[in-house]
C-alpha atoms as a PDB file:
ATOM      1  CA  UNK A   1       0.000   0.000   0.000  1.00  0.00           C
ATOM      2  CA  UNK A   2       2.647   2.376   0.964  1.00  0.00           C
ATOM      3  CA  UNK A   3       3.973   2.336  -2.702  1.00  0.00           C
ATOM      4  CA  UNK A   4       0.588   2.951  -4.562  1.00  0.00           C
ATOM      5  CA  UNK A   5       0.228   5.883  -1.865  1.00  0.00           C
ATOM      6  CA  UNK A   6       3.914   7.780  -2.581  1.00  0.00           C
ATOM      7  CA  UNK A   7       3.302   7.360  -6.575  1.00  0.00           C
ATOM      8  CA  UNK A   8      -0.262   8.942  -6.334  1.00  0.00           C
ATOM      9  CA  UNK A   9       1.103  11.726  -4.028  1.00  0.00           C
ATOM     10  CA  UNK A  10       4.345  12.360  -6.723  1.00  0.00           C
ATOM     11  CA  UNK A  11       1.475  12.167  -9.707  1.00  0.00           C
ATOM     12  CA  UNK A  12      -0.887  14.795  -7.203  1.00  0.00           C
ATOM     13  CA  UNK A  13       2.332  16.958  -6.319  1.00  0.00           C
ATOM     14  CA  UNK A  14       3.375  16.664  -9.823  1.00  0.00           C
ATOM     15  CA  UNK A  15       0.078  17.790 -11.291  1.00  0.00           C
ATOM     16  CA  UNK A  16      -0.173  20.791  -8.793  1.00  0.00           C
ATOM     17  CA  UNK A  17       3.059  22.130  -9.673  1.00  0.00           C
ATOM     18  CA  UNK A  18       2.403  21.872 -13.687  1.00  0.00           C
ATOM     19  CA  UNK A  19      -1.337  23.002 -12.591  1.00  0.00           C
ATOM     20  CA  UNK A  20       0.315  26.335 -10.977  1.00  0.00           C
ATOM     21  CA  UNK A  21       2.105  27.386 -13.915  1.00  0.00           C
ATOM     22  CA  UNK A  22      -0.847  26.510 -16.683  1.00  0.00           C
ATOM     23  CA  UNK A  23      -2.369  29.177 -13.917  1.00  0.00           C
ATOM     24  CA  UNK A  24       0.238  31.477 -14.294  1.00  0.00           C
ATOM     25  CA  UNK A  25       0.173  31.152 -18.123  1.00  0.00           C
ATOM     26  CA  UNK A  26      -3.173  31.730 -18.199  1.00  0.00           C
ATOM     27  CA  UNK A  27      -3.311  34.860 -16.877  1.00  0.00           C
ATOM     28  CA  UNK A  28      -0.520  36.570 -18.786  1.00  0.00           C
ATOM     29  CA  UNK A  29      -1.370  34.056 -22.412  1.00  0.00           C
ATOM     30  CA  UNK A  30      -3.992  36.066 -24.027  1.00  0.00           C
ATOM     31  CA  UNK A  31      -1.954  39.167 -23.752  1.00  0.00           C
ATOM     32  CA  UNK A  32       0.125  37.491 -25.879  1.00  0.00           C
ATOM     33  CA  UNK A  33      -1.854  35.768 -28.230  1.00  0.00           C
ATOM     34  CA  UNK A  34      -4.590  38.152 -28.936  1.00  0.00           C
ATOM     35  CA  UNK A  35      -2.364  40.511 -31.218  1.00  0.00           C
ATOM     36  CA  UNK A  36      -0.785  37.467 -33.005  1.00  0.00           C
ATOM     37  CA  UNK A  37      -5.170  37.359 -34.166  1.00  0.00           C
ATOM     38  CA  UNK A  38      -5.228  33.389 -32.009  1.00  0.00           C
ATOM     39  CA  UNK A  39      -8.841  33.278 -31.032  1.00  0.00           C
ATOM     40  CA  UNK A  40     -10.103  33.615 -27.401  1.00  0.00           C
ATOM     41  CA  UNK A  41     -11.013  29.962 -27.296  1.00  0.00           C
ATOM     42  CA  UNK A  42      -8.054  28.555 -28.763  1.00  0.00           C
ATOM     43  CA  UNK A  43      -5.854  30.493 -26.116  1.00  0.00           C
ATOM     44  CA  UNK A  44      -8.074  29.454 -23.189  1.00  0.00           C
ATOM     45  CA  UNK A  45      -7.855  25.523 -24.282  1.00  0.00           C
ATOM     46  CA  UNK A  46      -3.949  26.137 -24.361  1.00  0.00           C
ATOM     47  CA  UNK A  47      -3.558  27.257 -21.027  1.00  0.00           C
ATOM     48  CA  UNK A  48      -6.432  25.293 -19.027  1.00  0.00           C
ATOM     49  CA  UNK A  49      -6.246  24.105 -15.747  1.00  0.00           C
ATOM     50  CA  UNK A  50      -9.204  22.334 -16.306  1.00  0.00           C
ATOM     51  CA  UNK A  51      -6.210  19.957 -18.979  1.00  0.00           C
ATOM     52  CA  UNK A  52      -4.454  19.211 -16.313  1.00  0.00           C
ATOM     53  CA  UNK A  53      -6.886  18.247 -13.798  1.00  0.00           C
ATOM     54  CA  UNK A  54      -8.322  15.654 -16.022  1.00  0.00           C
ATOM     55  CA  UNK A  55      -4.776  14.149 -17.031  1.00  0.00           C
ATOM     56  CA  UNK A  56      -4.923  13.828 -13.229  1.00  0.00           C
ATOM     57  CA  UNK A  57      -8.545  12.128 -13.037  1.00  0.00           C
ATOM     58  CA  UNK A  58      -7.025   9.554 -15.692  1.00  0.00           C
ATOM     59  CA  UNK A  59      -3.816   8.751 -14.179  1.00  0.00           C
ATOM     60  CA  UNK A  60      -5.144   8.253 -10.182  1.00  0.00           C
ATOM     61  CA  UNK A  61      -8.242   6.518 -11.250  1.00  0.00           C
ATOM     62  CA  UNK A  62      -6.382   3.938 -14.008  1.00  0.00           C
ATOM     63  CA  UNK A  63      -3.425   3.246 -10.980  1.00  0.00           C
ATOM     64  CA  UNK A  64      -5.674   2.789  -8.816  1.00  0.00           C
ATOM     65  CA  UNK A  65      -7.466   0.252 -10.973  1.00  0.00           C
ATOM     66  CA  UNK A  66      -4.438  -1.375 -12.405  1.00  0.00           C
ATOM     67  CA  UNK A  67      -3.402  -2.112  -8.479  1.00  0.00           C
ATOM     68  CA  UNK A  68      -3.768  -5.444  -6.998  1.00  0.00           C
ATOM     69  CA  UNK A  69      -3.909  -2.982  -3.832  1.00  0.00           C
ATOM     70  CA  UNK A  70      -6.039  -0.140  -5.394  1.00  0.00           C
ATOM     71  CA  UNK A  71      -8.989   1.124  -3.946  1.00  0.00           C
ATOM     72  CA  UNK A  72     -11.350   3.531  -5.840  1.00  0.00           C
ATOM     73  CA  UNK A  73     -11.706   5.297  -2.424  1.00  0.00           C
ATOM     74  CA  UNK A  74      -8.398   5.838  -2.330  1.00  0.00           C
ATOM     75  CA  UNK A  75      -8.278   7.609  -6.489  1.00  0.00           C
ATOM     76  CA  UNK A  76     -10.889   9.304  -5.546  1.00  0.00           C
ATOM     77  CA  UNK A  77      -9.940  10.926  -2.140  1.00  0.00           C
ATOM     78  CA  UNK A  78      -6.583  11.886  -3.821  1.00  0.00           C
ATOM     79  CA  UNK A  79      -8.459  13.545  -6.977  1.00  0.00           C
ATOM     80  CA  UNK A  80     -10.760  15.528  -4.287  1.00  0.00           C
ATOM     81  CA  UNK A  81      -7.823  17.189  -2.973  1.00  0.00           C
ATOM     82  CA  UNK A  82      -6.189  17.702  -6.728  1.00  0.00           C
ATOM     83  CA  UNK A  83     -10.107  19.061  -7.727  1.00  0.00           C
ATOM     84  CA  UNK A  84     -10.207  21.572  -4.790  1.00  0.00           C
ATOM     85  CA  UNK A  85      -6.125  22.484  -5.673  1.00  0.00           C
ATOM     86  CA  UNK A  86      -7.113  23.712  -9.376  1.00  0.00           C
ATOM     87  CA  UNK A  87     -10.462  25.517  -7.994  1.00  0.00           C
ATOM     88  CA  UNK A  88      -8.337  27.490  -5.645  1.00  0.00           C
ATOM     89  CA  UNK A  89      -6.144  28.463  -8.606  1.00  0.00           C
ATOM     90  CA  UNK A  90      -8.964  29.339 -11.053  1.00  0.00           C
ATOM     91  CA  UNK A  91     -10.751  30.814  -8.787  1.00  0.00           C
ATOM     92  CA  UNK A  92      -7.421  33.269  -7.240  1.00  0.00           C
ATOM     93  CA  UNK A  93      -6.959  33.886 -11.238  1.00  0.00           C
ATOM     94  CA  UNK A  94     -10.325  35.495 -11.177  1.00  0.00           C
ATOM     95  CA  UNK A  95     -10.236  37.369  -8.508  1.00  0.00           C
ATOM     96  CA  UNK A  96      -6.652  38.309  -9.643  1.00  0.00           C
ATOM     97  CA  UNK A  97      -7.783  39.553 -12.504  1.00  0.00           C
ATOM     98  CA  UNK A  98     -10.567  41.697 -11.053  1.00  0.00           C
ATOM     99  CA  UNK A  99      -8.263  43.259  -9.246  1.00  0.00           C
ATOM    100  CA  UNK A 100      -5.583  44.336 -11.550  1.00  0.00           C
ATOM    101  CA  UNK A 101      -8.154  45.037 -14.115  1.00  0.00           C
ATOM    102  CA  UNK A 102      -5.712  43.045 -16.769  1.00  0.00           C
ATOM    103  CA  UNK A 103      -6.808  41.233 -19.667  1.00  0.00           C
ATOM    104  CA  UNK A 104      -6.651  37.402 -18.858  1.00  0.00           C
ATOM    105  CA  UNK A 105      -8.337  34.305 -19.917  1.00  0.00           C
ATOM    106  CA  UNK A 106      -9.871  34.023 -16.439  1.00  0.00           C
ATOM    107  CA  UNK A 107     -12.992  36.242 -17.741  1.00  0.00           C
ATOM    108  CA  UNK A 108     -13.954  33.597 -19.492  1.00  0.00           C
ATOM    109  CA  UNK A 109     -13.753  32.608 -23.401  1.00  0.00           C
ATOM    110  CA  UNK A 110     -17.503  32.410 -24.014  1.00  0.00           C
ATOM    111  CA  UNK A 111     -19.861  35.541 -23.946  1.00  0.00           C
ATOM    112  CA  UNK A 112     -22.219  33.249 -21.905  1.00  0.00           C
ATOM    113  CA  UNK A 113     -19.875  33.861 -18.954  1.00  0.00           C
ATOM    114  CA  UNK A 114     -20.589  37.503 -18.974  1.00  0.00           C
ATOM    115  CA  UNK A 115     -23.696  37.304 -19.416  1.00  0.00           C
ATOM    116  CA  UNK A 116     -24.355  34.579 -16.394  1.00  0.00           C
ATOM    117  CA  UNK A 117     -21.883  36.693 -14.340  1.00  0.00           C
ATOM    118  CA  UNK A 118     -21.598  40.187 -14.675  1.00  0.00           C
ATOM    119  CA  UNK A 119     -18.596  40.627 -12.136  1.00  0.00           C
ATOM    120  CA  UNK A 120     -15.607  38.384 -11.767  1.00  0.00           C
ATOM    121  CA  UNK A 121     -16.919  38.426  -8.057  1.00  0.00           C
ATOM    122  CA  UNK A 122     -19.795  36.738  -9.285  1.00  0.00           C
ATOM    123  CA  UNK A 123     -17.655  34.286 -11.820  1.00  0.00           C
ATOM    124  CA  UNK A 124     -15.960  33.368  -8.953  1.00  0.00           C
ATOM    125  CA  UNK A 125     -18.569  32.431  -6.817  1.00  0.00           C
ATOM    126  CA  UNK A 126     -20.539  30.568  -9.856  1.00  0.00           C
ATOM    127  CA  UNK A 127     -16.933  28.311  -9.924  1.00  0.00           C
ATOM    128  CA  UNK A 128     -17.474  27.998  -6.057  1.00  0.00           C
ATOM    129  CA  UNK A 129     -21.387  26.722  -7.065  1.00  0.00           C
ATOM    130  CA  UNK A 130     -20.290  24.774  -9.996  1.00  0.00           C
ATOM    131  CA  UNK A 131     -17.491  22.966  -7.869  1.00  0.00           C
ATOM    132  CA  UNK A 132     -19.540  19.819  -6.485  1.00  0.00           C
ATOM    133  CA  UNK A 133     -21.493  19.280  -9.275  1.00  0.00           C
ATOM    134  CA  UNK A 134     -17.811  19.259 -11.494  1.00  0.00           C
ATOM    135  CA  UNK A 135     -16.580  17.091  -8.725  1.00  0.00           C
ATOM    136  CA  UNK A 136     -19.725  14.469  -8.763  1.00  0.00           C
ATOM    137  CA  UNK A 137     -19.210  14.125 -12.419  1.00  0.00           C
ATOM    138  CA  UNK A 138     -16.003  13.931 -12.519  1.00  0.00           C
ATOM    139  CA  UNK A 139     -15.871  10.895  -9.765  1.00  0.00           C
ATOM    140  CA  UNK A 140     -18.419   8.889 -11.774  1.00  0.00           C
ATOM    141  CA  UNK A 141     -16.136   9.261 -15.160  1.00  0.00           C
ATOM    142  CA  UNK A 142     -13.207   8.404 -12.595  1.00  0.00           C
ATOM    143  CA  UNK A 143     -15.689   4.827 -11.617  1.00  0.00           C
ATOM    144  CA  UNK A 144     -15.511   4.070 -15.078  1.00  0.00           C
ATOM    145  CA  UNK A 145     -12.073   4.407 -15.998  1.00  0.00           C
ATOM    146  CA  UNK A 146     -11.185   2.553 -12.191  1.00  0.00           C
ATOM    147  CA  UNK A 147     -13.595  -0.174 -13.267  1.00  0.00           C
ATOM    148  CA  UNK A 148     -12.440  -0.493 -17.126  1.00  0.00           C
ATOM    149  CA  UNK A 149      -8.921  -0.823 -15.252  1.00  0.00           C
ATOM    150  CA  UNK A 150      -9.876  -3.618 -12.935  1.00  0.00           C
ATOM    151  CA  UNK A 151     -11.561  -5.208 -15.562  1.00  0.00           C
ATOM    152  CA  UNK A 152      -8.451  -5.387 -17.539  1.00  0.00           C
ATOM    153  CA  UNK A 153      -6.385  -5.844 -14.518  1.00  0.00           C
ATOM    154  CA  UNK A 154      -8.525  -9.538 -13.585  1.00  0.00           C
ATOM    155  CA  UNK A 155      -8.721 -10.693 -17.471  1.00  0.00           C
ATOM    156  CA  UNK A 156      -4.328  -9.833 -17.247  1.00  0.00           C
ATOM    157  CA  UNK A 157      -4.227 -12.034 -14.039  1.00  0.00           C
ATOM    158  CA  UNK A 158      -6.443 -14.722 -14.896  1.00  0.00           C
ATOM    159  CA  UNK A 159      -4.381 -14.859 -18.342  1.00  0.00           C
ATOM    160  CA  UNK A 160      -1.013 -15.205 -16.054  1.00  0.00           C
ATOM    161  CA  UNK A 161      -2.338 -18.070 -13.761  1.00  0.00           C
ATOM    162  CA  UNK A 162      -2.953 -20.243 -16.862  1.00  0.00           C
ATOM    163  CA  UNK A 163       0.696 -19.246 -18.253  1.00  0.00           C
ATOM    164  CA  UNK A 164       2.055 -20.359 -15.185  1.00  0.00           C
ATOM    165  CA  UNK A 165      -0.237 -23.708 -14.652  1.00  0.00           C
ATOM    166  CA  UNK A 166       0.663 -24.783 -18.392  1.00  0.00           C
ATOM    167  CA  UNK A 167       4.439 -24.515 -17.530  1.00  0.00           C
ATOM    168  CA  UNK A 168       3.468 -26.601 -14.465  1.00  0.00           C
END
């Protein structure tokens, strides 16, 4: 157990750390795209947090499945505390932005985000709303890929058993 729990702490610590400078990019990337003419949504795709998080939602939740010793409660505690992680980032890149008044893909590539939230105060308490419902989907795509694993991870052991018996 202690091994499956260091290698999904290096993948979370890894993630945060690659997840705090997509955050960084983001704010300062569509300064630098938008007079090169590279659309809003283009630039916002390129530097999303959102990317990283579910690189992280693949890797804990296949592990985990792939483990003779993995536990779905275990993938998905360790994705809970990655989820709330890259919240706290968007949501400080919001605010951030409301404050220095800059131009940053935190406001949103989509028109529909101005529209549901006039302020970033309000955008950033719509990502504070949207947060468990993100989360509860999120877990139940993270079921299926730990289940697809531990499907594959039984048909890969039953496979080796007969191996061995026929060298028997």
């Amino acid at each position: 157990m202690g091994t499956i729990m260091s290698s999904n702490r290096k993948i979370v610590l890894t993630l945060a750390g690659i997840a705090a400078a997509v955050a960084v990019v983001r704010y300062f990337l569509k300064g630098w795209l938008e007079p090169l003419g590279v659309p809003t949504f283009v630039g916002s795709f390129l530097a999303s947090v959102t990317i990283v998080l579910l690189v992280g939602l693949v890797l804990l939740f296949l592990r985990e499945g792939r483990s003779d010793e993995g536990r779905y409660i275990r993938a998905a505690a360790w994705f809970i505390a990655f989820s709330v992680w890259c919240e706290v980032l968007v949501i400080t890149g919001i605010l951030l932005t409301e404050r220095t008044g800059a131009s940053t893909y935190y406001q949103g590539p989509w028109k529909m985000v101005e529209t549901m939230f006039p302020t970033p105060a309000a955008h950033a308490i719509g990502h504070t709303q949207g947060f468990v419902v993100r989360l509860a989907v999120n877990l139940i795509i993270g079921a299926v890929i730990y289940w697809f694993a531990k499907g594959r991870r039984a048909k890969t052991g039953n496979n080796a058993e007969a191996r061995a018996a026929l060298r028997a």
